[in-house]
N, C-alpha and C. Protein backbone atom coordinates (compact mmCIF):
# COMPACT_ATOMS: atom_id res chain seq x y z
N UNK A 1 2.44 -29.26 3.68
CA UNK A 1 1.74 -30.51 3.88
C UNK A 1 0.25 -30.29 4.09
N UNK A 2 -0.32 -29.13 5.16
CA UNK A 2 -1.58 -29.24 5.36
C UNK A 2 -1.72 -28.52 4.09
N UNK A 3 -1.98 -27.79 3.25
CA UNK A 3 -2.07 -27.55 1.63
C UNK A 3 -2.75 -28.90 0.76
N UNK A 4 -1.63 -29.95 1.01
CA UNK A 4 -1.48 -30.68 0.02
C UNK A 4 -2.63 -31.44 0.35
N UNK A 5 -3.26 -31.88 1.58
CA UNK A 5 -4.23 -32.23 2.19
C UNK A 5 -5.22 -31.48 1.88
N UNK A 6 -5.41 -30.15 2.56
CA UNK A 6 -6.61 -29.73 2.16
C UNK A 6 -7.36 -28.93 0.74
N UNK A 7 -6.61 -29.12 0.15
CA UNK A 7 -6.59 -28.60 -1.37
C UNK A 7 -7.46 -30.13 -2.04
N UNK A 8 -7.23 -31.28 -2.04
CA UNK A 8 -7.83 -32.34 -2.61
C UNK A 8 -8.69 -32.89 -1.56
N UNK A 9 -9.21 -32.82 -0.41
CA UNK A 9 -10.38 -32.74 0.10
C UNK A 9 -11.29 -31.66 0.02
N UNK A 10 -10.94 -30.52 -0.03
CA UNK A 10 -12.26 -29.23 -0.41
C UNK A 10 -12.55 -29.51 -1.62
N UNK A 11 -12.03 -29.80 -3.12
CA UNK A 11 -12.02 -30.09 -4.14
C UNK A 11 -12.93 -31.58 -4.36
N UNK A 12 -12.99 -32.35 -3.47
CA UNK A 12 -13.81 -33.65 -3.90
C UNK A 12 -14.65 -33.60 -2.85
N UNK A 13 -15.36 -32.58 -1.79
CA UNK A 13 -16.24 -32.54 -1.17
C UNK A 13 -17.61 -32.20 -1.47
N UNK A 14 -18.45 -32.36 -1.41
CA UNK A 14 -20.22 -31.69 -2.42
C UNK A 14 -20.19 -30.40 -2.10
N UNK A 15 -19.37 -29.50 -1.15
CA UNK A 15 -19.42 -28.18 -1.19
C UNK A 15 -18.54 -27.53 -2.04
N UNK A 16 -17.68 -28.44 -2.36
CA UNK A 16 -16.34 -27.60 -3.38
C UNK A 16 -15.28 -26.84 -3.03
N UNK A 17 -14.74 -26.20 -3.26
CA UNK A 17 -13.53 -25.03 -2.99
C UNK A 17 -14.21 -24.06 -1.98
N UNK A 18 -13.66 -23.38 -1.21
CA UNK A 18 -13.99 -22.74 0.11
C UNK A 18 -13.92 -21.45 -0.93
N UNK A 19 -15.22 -20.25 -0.15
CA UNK A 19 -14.70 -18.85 -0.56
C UNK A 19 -13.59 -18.00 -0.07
N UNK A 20 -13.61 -18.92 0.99
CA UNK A 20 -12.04 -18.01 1.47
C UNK A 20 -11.32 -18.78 2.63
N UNK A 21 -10.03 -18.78 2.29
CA UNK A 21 -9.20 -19.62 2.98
C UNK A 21 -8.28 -18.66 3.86
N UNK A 22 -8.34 -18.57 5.36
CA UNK A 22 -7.96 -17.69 6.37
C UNK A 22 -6.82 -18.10 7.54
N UNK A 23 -5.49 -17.96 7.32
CA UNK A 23 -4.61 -18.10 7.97
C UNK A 23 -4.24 -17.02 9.49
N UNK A 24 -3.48 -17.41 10.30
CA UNK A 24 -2.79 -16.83 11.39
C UNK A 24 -1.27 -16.49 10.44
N UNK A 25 -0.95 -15.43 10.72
CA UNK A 25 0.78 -15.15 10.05
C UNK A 25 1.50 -14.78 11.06
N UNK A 26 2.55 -15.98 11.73
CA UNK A 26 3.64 -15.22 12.93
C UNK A 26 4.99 -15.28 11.28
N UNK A 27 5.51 -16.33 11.23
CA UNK A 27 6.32 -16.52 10.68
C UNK A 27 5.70 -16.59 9.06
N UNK A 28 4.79 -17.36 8.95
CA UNK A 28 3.97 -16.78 7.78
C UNK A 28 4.22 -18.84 7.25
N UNK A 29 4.61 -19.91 7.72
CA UNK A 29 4.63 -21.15 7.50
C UNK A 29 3.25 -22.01 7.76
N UNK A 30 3.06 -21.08 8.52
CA UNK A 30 1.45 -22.08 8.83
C UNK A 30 0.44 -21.35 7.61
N UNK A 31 0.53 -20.35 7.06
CA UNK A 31 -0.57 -19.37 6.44
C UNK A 31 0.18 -19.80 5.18
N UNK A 32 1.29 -19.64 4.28
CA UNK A 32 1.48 -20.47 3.34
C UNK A 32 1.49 -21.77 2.85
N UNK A 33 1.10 -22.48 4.34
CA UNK A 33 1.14 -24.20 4.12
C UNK A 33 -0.39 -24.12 3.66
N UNK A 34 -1.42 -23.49 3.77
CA UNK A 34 -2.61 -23.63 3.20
C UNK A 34 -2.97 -22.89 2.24
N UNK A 35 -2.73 -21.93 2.26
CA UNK A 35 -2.33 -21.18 0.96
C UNK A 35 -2.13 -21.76 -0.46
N UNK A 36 -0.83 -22.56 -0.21
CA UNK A 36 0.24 -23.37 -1.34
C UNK A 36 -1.40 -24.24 -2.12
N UNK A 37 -2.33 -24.78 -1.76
CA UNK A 37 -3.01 -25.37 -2.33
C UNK A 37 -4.45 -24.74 -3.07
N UNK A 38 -4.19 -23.59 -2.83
CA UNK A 38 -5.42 -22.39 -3.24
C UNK A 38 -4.93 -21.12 -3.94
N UNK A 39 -3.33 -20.93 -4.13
CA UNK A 39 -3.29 -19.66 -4.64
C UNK A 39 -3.21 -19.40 -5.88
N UNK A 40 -3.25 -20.67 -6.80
CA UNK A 40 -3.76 -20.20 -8.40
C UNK A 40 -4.95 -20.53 -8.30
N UNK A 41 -5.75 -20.37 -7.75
CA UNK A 41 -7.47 -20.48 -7.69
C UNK A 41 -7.48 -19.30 -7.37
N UNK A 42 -8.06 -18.28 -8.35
CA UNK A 42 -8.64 -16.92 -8.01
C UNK A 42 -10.16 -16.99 -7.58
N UNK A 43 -10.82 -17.97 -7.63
CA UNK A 43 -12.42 -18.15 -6.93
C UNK A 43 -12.35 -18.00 -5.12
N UNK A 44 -11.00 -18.74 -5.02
CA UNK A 44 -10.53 -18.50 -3.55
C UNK A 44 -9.89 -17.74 -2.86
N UNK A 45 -10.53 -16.30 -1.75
CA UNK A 45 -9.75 -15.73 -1.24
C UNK A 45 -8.73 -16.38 0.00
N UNK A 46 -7.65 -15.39 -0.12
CA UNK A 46 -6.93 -15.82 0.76
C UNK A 46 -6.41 -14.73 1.37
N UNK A 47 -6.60 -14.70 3.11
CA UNK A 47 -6.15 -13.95 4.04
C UNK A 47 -5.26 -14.05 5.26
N UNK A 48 -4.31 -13.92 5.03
CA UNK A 48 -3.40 -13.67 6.27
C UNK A 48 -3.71 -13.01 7.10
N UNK A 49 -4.04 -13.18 8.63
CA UNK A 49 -4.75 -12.43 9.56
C UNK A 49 -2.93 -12.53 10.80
N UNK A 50 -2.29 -11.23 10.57
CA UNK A 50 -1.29 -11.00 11.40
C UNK A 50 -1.51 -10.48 13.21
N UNK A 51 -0.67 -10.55 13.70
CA UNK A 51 -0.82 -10.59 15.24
C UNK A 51 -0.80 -8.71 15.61
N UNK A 52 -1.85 -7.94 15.49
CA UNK A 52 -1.88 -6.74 15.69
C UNK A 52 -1.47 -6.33 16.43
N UNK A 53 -1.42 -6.97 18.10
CA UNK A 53 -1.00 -6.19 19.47
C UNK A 53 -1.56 -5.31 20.10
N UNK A 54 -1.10 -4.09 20.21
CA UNK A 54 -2.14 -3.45 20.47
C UNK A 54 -1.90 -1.97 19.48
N UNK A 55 -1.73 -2.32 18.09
CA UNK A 55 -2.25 -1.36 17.01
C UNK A 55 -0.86 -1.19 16.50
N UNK A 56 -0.85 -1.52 14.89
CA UNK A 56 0.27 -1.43 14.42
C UNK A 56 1.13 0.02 14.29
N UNK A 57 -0.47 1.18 14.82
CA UNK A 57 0.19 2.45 14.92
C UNK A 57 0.72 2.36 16.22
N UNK A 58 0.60 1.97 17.39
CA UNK A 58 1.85 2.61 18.31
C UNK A 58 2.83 1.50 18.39
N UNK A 59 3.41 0.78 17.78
CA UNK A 59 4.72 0.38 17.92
C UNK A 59 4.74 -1.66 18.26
N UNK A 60 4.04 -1.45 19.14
CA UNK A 60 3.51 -2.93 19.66
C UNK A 60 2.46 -3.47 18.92
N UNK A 61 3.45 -4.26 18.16
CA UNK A 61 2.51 -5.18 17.67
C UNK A 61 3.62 -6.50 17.31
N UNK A 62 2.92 -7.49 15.90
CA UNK A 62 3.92 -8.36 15.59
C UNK A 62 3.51 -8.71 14.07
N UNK A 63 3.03 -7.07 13.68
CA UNK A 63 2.51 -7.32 12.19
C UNK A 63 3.36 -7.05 11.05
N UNK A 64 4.71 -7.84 10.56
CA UNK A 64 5.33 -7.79 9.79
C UNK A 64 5.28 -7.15 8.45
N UNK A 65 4.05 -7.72 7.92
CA UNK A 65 3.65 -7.82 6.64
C UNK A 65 3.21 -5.72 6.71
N UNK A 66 1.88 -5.78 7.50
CA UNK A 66 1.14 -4.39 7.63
C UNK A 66 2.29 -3.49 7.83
N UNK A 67 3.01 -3.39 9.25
CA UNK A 67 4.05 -2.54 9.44
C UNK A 67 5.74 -2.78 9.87
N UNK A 68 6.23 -3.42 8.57
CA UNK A 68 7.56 -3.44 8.96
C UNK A 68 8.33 -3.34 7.69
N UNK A 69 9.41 -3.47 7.80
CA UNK A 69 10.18 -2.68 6.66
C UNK A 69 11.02 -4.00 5.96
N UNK A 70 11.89 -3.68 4.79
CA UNK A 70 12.89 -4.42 4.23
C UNK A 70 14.32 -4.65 5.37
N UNK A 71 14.52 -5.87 5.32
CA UNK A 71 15.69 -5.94 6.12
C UNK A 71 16.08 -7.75 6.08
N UNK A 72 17.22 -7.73 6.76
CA UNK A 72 17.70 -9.29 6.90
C UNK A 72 17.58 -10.19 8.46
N UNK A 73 17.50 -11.17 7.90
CA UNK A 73 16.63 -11.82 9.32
C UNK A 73 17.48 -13.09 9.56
N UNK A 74 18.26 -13.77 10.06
CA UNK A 74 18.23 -15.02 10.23
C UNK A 74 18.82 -15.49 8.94
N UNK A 75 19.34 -14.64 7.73
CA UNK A 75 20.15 -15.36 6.55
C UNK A 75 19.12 -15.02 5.38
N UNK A 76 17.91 -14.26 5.90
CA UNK A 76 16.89 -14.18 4.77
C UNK A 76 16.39 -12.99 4.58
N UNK A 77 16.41 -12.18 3.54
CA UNK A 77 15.88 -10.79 3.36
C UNK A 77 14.15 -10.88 2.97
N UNK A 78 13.82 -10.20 4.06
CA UNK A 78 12.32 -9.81 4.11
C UNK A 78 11.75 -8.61 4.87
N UNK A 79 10.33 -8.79 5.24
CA UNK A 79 10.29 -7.33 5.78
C UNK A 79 9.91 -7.83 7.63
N UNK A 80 10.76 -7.21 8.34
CA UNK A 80 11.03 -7.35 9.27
C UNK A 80 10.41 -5.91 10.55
N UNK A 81 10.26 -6.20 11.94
CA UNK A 81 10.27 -5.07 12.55
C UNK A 81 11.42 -4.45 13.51
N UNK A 82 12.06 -3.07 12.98
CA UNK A 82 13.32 -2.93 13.16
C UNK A 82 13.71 -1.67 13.58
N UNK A 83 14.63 -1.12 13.96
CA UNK A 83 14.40 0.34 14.58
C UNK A 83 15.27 0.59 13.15
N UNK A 84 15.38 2.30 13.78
CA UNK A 84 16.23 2.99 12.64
C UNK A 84 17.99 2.44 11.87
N UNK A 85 18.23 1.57 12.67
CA UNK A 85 19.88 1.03 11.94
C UNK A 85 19.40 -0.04 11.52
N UNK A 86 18.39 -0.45 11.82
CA UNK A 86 18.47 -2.04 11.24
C UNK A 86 17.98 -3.03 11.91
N UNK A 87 18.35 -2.89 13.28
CA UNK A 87 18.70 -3.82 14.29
C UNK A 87 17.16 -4.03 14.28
N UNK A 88 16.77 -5.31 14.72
CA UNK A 88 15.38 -6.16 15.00
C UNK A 88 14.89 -5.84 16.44
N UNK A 89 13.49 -5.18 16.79
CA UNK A 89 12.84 -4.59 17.78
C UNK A 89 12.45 -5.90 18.22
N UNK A 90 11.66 -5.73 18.79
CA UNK A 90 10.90 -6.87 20.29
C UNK A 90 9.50 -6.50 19.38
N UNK A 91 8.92 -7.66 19.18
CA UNK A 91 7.43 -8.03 18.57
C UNK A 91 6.84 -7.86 19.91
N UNK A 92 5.38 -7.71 19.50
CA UNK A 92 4.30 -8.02 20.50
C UNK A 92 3.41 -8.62 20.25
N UNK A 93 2.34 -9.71 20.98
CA UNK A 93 1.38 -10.43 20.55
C UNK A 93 0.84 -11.12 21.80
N UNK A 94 -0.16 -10.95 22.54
CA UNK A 94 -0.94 -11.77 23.13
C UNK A 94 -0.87 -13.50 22.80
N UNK A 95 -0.42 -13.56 21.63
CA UNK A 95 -0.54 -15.07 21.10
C UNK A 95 1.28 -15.21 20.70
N UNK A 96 1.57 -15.99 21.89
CA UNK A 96 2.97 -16.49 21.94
C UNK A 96 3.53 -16.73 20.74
N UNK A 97 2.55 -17.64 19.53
CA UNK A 97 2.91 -18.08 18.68
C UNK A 97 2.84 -17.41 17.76
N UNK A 98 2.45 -16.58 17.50
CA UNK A 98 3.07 -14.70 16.80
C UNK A 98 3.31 -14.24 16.97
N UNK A 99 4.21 -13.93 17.66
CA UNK A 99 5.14 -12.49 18.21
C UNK A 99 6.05 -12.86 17.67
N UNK A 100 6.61 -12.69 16.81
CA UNK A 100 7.97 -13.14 15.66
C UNK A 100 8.20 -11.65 15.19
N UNK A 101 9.25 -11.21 15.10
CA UNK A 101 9.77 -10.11 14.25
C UNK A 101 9.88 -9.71 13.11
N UNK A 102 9.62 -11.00 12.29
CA UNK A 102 9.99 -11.45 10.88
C UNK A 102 9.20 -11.79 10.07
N UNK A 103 9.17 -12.09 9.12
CA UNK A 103 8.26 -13.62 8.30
C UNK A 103 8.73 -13.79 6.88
N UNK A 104 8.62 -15.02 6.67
CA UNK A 104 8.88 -15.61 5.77
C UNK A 104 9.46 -15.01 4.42
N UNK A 105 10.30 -15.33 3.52
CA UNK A 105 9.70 -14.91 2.10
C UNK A 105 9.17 -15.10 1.57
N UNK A 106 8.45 -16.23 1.52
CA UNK A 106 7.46 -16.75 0.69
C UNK A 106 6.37 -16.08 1.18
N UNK A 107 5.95 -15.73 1.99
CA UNK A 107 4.84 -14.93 2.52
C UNK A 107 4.75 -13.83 2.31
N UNK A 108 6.03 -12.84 2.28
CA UNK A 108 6.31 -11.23 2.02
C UNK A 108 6.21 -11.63 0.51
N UNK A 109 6.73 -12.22 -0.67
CA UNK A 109 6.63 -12.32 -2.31
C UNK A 109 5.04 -12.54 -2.38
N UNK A 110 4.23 -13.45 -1.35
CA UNK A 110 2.63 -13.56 -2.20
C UNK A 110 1.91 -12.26 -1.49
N UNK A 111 2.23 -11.68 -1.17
CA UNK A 111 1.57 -10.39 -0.42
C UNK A 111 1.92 -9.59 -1.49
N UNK A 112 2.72 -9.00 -2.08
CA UNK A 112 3.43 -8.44 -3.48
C UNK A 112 2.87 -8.28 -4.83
N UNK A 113 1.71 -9.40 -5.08
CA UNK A 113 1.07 -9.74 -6.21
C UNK A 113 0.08 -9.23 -6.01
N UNK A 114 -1.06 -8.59 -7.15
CA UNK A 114 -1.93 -8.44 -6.98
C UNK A 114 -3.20 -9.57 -6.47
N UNK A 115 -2.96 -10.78 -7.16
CA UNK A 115 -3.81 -11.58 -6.77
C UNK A 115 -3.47 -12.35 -5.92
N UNK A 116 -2.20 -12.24 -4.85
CA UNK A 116 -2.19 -13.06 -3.79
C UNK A 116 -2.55 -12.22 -2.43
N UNK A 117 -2.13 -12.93 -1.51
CA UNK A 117 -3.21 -13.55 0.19
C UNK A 117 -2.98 -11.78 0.23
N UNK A 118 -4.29 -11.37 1.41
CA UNK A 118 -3.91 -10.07 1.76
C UNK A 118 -4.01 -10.05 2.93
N UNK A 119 -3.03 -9.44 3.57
CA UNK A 119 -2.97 -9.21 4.83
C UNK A 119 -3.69 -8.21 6.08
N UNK A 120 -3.85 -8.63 7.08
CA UNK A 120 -4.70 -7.37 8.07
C UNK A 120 -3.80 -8.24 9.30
N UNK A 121 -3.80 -6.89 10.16
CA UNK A 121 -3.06 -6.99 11.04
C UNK A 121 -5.23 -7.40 12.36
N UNK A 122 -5.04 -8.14 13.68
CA UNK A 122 -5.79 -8.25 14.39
C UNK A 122 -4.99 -7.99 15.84
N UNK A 123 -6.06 -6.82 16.41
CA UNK A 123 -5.48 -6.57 17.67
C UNK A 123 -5.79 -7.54 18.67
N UNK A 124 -5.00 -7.72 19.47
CA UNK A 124 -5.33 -8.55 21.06
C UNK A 124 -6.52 -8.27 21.17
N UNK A 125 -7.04 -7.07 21.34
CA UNK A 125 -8.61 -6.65 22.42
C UNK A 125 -9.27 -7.23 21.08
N UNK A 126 -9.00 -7.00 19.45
CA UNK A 126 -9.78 -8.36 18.94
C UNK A 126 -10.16 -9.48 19.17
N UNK A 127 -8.65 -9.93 19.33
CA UNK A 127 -8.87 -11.04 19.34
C UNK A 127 -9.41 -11.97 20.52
N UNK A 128 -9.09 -11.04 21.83
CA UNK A 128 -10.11 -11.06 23.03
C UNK A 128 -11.27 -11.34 22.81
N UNK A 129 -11.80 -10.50 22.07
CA UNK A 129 -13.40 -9.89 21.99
C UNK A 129 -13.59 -11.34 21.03
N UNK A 130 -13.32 -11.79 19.94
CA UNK A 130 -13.61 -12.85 19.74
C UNK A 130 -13.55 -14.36 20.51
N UNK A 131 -12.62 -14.38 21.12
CA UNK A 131 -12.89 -15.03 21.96
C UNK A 131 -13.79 -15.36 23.04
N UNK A 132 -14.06 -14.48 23.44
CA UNK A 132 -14.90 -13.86 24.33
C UNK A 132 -16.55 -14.52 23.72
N UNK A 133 -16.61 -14.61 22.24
CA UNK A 133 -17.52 -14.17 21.86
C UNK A 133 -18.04 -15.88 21.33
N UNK A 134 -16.90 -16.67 20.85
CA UNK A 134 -16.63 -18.35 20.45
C UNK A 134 -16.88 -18.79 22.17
N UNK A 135 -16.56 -18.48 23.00
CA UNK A 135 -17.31 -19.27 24.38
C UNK A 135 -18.96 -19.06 24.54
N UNK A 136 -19.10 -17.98 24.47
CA UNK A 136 -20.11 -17.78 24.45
C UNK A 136 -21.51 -18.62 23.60
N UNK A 137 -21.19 -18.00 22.64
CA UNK A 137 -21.69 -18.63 21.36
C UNK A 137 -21.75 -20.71 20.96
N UNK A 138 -20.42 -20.86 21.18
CA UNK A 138 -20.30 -21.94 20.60
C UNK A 138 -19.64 -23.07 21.62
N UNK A 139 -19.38 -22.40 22.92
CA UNK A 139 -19.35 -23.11 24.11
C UNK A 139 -17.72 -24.07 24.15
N UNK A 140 -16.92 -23.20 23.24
CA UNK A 140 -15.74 -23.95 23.16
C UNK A 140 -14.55 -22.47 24.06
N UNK A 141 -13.63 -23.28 24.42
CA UNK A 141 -12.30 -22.25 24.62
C UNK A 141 -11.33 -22.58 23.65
N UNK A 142 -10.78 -21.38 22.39
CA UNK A 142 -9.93 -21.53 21.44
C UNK A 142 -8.64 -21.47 22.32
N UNK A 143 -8.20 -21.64 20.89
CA UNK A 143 -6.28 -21.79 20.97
C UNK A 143 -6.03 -20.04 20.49
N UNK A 144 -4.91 -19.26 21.38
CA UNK A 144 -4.65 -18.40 20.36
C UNK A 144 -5.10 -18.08 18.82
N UNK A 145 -4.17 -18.60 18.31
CA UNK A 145 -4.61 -18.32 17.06
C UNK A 145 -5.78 -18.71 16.29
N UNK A 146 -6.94 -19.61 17.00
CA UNK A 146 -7.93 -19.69 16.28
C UNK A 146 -8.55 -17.82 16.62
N UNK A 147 -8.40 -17.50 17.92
CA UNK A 147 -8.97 -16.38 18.40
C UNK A 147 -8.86 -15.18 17.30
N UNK A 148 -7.73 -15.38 16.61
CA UNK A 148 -7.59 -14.15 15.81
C UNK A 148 -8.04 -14.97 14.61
N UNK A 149 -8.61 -15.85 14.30
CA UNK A 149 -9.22 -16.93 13.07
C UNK A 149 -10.38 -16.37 12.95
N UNK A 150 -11.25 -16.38 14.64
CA UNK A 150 -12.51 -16.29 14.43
C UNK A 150 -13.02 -15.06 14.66
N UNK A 151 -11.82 -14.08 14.95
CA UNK A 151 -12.03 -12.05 14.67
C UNK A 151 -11.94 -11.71 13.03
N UNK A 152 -11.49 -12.60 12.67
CA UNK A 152 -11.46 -12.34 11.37
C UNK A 152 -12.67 -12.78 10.75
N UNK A 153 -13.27 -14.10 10.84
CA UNK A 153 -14.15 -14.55 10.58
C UNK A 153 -15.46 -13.91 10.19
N UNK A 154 -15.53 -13.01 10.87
CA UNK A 154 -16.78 -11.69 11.45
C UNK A 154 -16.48 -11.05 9.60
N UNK A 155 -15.12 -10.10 9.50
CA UNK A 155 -15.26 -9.22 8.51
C UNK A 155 -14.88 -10.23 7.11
N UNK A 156 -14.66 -11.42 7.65
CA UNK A 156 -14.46 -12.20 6.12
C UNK A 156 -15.96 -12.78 5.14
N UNK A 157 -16.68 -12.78 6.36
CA UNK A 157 -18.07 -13.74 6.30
C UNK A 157 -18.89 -12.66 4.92
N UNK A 158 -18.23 -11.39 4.94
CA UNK A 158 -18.64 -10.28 4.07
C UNK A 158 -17.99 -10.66 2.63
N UNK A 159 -18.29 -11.34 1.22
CA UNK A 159 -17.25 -11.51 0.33
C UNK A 159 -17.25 -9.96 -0.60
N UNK A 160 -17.74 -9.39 -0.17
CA UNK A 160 -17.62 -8.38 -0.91
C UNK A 160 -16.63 -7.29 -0.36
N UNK A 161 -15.70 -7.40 1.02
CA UNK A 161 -15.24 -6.52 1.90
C UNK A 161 -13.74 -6.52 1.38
N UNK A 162 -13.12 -5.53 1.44
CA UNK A 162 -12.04 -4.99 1.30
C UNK A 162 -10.95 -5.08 2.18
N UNK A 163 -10.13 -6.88 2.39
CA UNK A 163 -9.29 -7.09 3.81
C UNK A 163 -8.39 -5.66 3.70
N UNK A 164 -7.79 -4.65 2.90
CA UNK A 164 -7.24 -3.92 3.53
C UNK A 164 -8.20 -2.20 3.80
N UNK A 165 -9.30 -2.39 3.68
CA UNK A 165 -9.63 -1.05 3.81
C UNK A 165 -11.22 -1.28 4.87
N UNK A 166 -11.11 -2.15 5.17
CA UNK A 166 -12.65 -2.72 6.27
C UNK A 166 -12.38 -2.12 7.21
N UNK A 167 -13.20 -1.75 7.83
CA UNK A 167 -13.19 -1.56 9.53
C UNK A 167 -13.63 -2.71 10.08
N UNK A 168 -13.56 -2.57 11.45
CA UNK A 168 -14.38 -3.46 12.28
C UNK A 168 -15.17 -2.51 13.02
């Protein structure tokens, strides 16, 4: 729905199509609902910004897409975070509303393509630090997930940057 909305308002606005359209991915429904209206537009990037934790290398995190494997979830095969038999681990995420174990298929198939959304995992102390940084600055207190919106924001603002090979 928000897609279907914001796909024909960026399109009839005097600025036009956005250079890049930047989602939160717990389950991956909110980041494909905007997506769905930009992903045969190759003028428009699109980034899934996943719930890092605190680093998809030690274990805690809730970044599906970056570090988790093939497996079945809830009736649906995708890539999931799971120990060695199978069984589904405990996510982590500062932001309640990503800590999911799972995500979508529709989200794991456009990650798959060369020209669809690419994913980066954002750590808490990111997404802290951005926060931290939107009070400051802009005198507002975000929601979770804008926090990891506007850590991303920083290395997206670059169109020439590489979402999977950037540093921060």
């Amino acid at each position: 729905m928000i897609g279907d909305e914001a796909g024909p308002r960026c399109s009839s606005g005097s600025a036009g199509l956005p250079d890049v359209v930047a989602a939160c991915v717990g389950g991956g429904s909110n980041a494909i609902g905007i997506f769905t209206a930009f992903i045969n537009d190759p003028s428009v990037r699109l980034v899934g910004l996943e719930a890092g934790g605190d680093g998809v290398e030690t274990g805690r995190h809730a970044a599906t897409i970056t570090g988790g494997a093939p497996g079945v979830l809830h009736g649906a095969r995708s890539y999931l975070l799971q120990e060695d038999n199978g069984q589904t681990i405990e996510s982590h995420s500062i932001s309640a509303g990503l800590d999911y174990p799972g995500v979508g298929p529709r989200a794991l198939v456009t990650s798959t393509t060369s020209d669809g959304p690419k994913y980066r995992p954002i750590t808490d102390a990111q997404a802290l630090a951005a926060f931290a940084q939107l009070c400051r600055t802009e005198g507002i207190i975000p929601a979770d997930r804008i926090r990891a919106r506007a850590r991303g924001g920083g290395w997206l603002s670059d169109k020439n940057s590489d979402p999977m090979r950037s540093s921060w």
